[in-house]
PDB file of N, CA and C in Angstrom:
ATOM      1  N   UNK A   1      -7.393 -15.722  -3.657  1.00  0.00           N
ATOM      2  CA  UNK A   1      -6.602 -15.334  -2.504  1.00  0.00           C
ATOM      3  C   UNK A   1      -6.948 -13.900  -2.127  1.00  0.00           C
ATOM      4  N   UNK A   2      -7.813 -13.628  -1.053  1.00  0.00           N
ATOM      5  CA  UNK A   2      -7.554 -12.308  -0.343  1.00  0.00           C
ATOM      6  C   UNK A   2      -7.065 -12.364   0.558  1.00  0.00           C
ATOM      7  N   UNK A   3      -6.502 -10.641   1.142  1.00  0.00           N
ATOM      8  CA  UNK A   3      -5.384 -10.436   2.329  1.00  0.00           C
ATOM      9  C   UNK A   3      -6.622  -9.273   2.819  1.00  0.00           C
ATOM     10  N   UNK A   4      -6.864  -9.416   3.789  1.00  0.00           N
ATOM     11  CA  UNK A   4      -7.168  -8.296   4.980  1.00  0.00           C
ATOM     12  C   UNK A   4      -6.048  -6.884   5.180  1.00  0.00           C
ATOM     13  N   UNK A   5      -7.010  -6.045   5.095  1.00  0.00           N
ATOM     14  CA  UNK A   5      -6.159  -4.584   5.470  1.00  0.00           C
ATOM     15  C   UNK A   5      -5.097  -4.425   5.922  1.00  0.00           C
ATOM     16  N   UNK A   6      -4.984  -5.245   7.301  1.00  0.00           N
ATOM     17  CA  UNK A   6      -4.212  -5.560   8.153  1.00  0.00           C
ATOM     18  C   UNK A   6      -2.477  -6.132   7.803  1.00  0.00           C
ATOM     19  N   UNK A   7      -2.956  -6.963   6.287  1.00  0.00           N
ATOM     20  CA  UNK A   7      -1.799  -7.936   6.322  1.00  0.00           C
ATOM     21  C   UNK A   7      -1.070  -6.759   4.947  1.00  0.00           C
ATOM     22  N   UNK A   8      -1.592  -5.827   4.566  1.00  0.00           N
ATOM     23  CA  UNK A   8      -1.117  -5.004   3.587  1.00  0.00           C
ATOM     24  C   UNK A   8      -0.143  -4.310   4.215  1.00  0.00           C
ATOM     25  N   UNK A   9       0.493  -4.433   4.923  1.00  0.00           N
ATOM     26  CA  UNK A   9       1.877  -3.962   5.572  1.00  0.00           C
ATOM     27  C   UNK A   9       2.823  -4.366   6.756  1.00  0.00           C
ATOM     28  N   UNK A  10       2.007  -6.067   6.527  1.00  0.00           N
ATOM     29  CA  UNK A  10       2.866  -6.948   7.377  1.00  0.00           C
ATOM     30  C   UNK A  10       4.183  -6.804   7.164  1.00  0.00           C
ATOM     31  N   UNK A  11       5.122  -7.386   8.050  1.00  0.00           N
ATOM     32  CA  UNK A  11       6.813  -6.528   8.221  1.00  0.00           C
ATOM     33  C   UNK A  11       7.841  -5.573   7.752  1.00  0.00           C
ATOM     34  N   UNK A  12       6.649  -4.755   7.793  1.00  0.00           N
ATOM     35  CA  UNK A  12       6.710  -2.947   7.436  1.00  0.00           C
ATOM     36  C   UNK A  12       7.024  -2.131   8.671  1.00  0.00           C
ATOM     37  N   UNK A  13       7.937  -1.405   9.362  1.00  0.00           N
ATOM     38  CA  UNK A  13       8.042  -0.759  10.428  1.00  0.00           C
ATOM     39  C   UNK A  13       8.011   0.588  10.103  1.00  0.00           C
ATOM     40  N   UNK A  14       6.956   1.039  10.767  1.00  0.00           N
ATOM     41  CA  UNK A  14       6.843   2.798  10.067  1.00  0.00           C
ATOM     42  C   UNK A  14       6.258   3.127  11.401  1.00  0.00           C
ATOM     43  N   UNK A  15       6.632   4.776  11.755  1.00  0.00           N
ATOM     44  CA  UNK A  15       5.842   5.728  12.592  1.00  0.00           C
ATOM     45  C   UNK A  15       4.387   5.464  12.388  1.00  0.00           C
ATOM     46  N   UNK A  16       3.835   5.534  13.590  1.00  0.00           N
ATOM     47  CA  UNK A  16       2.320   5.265  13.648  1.00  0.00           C
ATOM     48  C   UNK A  16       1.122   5.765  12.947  1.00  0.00           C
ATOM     49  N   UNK A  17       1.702   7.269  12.612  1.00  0.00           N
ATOM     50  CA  UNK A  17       0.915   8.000  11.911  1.00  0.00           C
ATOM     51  C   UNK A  17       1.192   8.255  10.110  1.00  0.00           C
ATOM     52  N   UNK A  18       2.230   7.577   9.762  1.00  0.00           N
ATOM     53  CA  UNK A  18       2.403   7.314   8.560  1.00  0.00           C
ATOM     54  C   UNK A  18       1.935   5.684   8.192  1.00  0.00           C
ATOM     55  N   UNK A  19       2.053   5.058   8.988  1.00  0.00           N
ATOM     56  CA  UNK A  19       1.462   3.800   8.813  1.00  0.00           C
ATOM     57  C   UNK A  19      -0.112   3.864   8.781  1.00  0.00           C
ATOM     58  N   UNK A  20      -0.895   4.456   9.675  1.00  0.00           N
ATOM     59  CA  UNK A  20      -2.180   4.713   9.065  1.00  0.00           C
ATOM     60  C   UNK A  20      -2.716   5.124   7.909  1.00  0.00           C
ATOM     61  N   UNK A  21      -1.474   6.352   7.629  1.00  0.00           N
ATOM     62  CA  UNK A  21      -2.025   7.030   5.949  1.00  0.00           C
ATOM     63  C   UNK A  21      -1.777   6.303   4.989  1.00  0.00           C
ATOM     64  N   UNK A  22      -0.613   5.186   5.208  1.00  0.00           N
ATOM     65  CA  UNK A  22      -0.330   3.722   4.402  1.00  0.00           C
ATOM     66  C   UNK A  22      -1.293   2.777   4.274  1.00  0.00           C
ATOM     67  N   UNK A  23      -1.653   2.052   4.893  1.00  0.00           N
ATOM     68  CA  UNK A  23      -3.253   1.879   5.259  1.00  0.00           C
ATOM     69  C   UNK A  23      -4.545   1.977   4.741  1.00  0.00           C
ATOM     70  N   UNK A  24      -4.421   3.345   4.813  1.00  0.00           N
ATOM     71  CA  UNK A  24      -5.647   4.033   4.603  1.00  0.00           C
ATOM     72  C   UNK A  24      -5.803   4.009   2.771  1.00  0.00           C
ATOM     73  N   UNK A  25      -4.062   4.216   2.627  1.00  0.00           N
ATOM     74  CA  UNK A  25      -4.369   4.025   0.899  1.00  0.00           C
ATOM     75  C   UNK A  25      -4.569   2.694   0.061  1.00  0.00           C
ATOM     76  N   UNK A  26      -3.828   1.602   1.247  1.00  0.00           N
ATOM     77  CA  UNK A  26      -3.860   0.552   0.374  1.00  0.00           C
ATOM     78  C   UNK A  26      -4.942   0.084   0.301  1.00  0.00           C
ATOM     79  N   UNK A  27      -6.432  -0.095   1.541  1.00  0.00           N
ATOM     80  CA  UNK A  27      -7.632  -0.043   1.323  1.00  0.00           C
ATOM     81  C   UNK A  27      -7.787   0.894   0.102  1.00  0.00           C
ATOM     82  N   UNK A  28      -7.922   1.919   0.313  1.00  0.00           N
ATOM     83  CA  UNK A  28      -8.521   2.665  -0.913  1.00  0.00           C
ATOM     84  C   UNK A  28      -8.058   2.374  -2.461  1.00  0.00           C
ATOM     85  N   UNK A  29      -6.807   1.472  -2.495  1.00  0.00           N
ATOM     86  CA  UNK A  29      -6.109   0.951  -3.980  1.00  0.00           C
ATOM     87  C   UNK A  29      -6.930  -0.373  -3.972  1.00  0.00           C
ATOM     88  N   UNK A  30      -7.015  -0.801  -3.054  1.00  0.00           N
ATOM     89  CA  UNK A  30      -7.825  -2.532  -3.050  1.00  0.00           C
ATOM     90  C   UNK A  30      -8.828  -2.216  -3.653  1.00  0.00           C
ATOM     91  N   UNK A  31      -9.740  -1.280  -2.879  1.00  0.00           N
ATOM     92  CA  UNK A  31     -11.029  -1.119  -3.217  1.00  0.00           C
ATOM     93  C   UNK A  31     -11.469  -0.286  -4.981  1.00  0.00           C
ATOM     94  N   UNK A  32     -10.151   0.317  -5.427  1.00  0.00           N
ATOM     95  CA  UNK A  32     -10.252   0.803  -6.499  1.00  0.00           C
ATOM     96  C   UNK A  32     -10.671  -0.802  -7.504  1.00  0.00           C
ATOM     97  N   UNK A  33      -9.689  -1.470  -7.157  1.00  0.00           N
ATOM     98  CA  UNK A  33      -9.226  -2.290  -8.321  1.00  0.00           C
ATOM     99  C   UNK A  33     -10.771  -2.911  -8.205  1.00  0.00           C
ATOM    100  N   UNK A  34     -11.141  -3.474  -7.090  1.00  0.00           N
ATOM    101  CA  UNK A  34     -12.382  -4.543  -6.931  1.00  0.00           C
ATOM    102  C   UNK A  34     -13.503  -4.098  -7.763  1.00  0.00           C
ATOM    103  N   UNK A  35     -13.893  -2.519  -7.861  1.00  0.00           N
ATOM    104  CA  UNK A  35     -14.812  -1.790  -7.813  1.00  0.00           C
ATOM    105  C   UNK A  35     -14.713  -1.157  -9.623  1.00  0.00           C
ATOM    106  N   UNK A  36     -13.721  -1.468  -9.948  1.00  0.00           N
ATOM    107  CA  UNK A  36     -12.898  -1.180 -11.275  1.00  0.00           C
ATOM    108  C   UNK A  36     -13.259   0.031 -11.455  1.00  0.00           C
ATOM    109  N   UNK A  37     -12.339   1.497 -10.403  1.00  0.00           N
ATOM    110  CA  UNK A  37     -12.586   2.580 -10.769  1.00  0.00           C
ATOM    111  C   UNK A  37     -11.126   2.950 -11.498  1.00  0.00           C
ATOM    112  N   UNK A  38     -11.145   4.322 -11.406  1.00  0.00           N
ATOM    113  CA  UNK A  38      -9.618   4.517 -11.491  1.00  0.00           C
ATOM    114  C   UNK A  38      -8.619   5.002 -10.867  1.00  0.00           C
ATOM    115  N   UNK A  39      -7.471   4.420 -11.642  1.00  0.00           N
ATOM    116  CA  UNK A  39      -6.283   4.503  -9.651  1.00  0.00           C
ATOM    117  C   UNK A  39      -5.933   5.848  -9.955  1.00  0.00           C
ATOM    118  N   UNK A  40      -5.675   6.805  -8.445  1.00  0.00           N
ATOM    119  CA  UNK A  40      -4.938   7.813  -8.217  1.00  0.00           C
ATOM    120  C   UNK A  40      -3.496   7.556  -8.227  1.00  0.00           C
ATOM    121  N   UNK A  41      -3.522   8.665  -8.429  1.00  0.00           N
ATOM    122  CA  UNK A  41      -1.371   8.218  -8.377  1.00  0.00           C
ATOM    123  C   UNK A  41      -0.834   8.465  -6.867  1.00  0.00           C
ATOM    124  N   UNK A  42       0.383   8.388  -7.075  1.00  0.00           N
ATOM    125  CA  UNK A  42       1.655   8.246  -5.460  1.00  0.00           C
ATOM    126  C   UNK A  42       2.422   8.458  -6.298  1.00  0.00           C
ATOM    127  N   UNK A  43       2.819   9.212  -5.579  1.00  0.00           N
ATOM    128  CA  UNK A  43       4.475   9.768  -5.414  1.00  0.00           C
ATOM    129  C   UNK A  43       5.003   9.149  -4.295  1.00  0.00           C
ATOM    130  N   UNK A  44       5.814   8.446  -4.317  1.00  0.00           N
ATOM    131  CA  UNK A  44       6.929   8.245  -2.747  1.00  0.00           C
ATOM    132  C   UNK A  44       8.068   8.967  -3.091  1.00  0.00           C
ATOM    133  N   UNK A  45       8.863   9.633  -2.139  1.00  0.00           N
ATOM    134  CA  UNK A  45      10.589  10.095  -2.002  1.00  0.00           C
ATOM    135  C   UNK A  45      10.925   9.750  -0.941  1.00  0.00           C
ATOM    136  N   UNK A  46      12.284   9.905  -1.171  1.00  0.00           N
ATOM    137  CA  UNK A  46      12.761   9.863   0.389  1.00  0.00           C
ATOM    138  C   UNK A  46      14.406   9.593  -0.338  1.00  0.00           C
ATOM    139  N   UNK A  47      15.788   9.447   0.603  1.00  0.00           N
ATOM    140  CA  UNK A  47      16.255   8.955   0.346  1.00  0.00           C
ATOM    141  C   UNK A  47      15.939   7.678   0.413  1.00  0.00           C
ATOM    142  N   UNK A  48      17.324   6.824  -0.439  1.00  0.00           N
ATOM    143  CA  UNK A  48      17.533   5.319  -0.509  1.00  0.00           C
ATOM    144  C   UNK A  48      17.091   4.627   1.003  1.00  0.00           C
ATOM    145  N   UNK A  49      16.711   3.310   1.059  1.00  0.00           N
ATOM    146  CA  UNK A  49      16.779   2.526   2.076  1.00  0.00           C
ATOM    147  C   UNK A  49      15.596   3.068   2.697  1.00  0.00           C
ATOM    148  N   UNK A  50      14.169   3.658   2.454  1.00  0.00           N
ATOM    149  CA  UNK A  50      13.035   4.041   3.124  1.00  0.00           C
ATOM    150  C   UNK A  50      12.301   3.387   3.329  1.00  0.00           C
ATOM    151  N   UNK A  51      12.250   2.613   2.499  1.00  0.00           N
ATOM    152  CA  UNK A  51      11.177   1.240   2.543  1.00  0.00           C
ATOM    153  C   UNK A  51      10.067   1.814   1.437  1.00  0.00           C
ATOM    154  N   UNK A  52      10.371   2.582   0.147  1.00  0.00           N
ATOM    155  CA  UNK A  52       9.598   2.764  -0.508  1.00  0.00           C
ATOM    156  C   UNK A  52       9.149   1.765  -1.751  1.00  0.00           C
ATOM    157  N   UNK A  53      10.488   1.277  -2.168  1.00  0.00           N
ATOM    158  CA  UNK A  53      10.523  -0.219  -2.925  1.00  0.00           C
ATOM    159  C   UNK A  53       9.578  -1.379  -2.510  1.00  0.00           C
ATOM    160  N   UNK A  54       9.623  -1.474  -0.890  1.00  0.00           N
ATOM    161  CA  UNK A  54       9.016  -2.589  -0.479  1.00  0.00           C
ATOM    162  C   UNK A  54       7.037  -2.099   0.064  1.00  0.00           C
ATOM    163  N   UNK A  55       7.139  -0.699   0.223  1.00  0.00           N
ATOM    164  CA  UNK A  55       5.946  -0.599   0.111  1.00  0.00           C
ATOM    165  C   UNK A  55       5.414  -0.568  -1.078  1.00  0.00           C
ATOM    166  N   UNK A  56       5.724  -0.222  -2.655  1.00  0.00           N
ATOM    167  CA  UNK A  56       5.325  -0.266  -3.347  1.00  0.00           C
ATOM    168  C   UNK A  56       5.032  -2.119  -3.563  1.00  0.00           C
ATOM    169  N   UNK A  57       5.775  -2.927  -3.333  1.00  0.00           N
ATOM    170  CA  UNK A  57       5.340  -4.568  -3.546  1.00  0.00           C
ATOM    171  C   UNK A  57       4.200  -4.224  -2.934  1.00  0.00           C
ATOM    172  N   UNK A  58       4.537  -4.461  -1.453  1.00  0.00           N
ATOM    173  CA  UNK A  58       3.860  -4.723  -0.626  1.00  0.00           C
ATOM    174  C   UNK A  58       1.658  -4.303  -0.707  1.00  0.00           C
ATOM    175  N   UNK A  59       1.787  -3.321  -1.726  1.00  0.00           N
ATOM    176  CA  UNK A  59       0.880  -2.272  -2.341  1.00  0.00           C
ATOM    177  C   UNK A  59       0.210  -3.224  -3.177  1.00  0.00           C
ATOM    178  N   UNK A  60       1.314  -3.464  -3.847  1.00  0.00           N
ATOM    179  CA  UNK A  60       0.513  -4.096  -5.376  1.00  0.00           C
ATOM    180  C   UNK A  60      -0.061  -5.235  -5.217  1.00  0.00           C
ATOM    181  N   UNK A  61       0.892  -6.161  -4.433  1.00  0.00           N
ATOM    182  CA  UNK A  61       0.204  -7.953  -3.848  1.00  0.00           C
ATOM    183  C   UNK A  61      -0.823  -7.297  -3.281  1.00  0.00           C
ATOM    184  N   UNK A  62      -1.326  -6.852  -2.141  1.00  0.00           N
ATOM    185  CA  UNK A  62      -2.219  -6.598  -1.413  1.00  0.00           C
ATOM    186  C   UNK A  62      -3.459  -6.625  -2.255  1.00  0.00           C
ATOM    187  N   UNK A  63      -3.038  -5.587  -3.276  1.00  0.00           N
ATOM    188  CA  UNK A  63      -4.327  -4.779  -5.024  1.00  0.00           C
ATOM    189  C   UNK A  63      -4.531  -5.852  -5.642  1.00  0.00           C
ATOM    190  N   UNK A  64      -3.453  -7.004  -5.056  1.00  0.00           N
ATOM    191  CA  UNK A  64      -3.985  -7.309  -6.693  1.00  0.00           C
ATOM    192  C   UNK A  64      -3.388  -7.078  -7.859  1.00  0.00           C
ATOM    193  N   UNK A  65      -2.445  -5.990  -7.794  1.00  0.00           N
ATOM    194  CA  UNK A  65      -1.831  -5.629  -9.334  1.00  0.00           C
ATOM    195  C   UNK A  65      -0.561  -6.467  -9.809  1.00  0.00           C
ATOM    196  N   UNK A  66      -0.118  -6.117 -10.772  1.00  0.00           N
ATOM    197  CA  UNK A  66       1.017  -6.275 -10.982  1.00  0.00           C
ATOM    198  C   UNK A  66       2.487  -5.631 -10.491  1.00  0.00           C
TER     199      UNK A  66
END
């Protein structure tokens, strides 16, 4: 099963320019795992209810991870 770039933040609603840098990492986490380098870290904050929980799923299905 692969997902396209695209679907790595299907019904995710974010500002345009944070959604790119979202994006931009989960390619770069995909491509870690495929390539078997090693992962950089993330930090997310924010208060509660940010959608940081669901980007982190949303992250890992995409990778591949657990």
């Amino acid at each position: 099963m692969t997902s396209k770039a695209e679907d790595s933040l299907q019904g995710v609603v974010l500002e345009p320019k944070l959604e790119e840098r979202l994006r931009e990492i989960a390619v770069a986490t995909k491509n870690t795992k495929k390539n078997r380098g090693l992962f950089r870290n993330l930090l997310m904050y924010g208060p509660p209810g940010t959608g940081k929980t669901l980007f982190a799923k949303k992250l890992a299905m995409h990778s591949g991870m657990d």
